[in-house]
Protein backbone atom coordinates (compact mmCIF):
# COMPACT_ATOMS: atom_id res chain seq x y z
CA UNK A 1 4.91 7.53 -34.35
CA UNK A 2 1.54 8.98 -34.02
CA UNK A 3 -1.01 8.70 -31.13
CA UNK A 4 1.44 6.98 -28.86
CA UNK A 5 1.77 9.02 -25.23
CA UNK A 6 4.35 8.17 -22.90
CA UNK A 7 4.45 9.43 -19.32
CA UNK A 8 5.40 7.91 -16.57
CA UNK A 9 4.20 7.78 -12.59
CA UNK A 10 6.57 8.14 -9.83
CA UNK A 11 4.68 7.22 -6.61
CA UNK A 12 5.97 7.89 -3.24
CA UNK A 13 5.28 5.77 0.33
CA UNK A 14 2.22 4.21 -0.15
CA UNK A 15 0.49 2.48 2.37
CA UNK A 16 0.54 -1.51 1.57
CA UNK A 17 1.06 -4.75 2.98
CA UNK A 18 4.54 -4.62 2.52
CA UNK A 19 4.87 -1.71 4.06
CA UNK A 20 2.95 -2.68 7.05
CA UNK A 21 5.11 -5.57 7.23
CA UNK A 22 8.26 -3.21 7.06
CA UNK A 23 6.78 -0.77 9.99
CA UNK A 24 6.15 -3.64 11.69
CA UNK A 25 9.55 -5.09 11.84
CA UNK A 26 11.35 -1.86 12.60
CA UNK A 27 8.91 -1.09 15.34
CA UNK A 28 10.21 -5.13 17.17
CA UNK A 29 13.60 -3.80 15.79
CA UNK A 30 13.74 -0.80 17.40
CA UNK A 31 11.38 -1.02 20.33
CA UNK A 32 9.10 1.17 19.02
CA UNK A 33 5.23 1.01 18.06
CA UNK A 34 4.11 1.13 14.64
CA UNK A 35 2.63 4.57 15.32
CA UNK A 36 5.87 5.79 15.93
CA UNK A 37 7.46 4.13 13.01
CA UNK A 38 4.36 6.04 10.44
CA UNK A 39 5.12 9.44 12.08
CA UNK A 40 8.60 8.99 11.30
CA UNK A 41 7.89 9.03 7.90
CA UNK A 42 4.97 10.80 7.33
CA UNK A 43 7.02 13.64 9.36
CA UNK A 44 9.02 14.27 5.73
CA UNK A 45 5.82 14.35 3.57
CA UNK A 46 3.96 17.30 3.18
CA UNK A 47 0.79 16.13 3.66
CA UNK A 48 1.59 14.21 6.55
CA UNK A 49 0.45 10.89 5.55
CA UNK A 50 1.24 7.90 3.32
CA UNK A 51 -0.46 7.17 0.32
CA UNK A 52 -2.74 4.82 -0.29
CA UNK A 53 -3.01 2.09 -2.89
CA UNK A 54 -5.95 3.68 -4.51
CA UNK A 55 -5.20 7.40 -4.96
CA UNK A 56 -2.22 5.62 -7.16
CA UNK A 57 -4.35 3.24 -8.95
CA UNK A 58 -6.50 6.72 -9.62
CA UNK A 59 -3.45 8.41 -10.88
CA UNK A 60 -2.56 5.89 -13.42
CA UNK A 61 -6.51 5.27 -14.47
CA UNK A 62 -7.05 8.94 -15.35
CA UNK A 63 -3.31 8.89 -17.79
CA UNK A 64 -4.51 6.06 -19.18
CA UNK A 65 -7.84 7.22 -19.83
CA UNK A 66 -8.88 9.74 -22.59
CA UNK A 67 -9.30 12.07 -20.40
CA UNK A 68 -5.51 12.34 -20.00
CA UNK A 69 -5.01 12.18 -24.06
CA UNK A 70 -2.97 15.29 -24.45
CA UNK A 71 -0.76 14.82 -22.22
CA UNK A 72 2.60 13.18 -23.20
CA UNK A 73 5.92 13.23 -21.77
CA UNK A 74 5.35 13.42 -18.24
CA UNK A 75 5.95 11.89 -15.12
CA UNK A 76 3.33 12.50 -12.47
CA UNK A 77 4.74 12.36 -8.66
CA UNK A 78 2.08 10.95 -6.72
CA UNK A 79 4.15 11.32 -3.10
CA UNK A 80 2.03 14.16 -1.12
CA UNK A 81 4.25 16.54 -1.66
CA UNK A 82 7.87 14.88 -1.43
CA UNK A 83 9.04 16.06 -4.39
CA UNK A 84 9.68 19.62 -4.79
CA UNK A 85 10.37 21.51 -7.67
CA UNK A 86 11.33 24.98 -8.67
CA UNK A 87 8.63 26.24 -11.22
């Protein structure tokens, strides 16, 4: 098949409403703030944070755009960092 890319996007923790709603209920759970919930988990990413909705909506505009029209066969972590490789 010509002119047919596939890739792929693996996104890490990124910051929605669902995920709100899950720090939120560990925080009651636990006794803890919200705060303390994020840190936990932004503690394992690299660069310290979550994601957000639009750096991964960014991600999958520029594959799907020309811009991105030589590249095939890829998946593109978009997790700050959480994924390491060897290279």
């Amino acid at each position: 098949l010509k002119n047919i890319l596939f890739n792929a996007v693996a996104p890490g923790i990124i910051l929605t409403k669902r995920q709100e709603e899950i720090l939120e209920s560990r925080a009651s759970r636990e006794g803890t703030t919200i705060s303390d919930q994020m840190r936990k988990i932004t503690d394992q990413v690299p660069l310290q944070r979550m994601g957000t909705p639009e750096e991964l909506a960014s991600a999958v505009a520029f594959l799907v755009s020309e811009k991105a029209g030589y590249i095939s066969g890829t998946t593109l972590s978009v997790d700050g960092g959480s994924i390491k490789g060897l290279f």
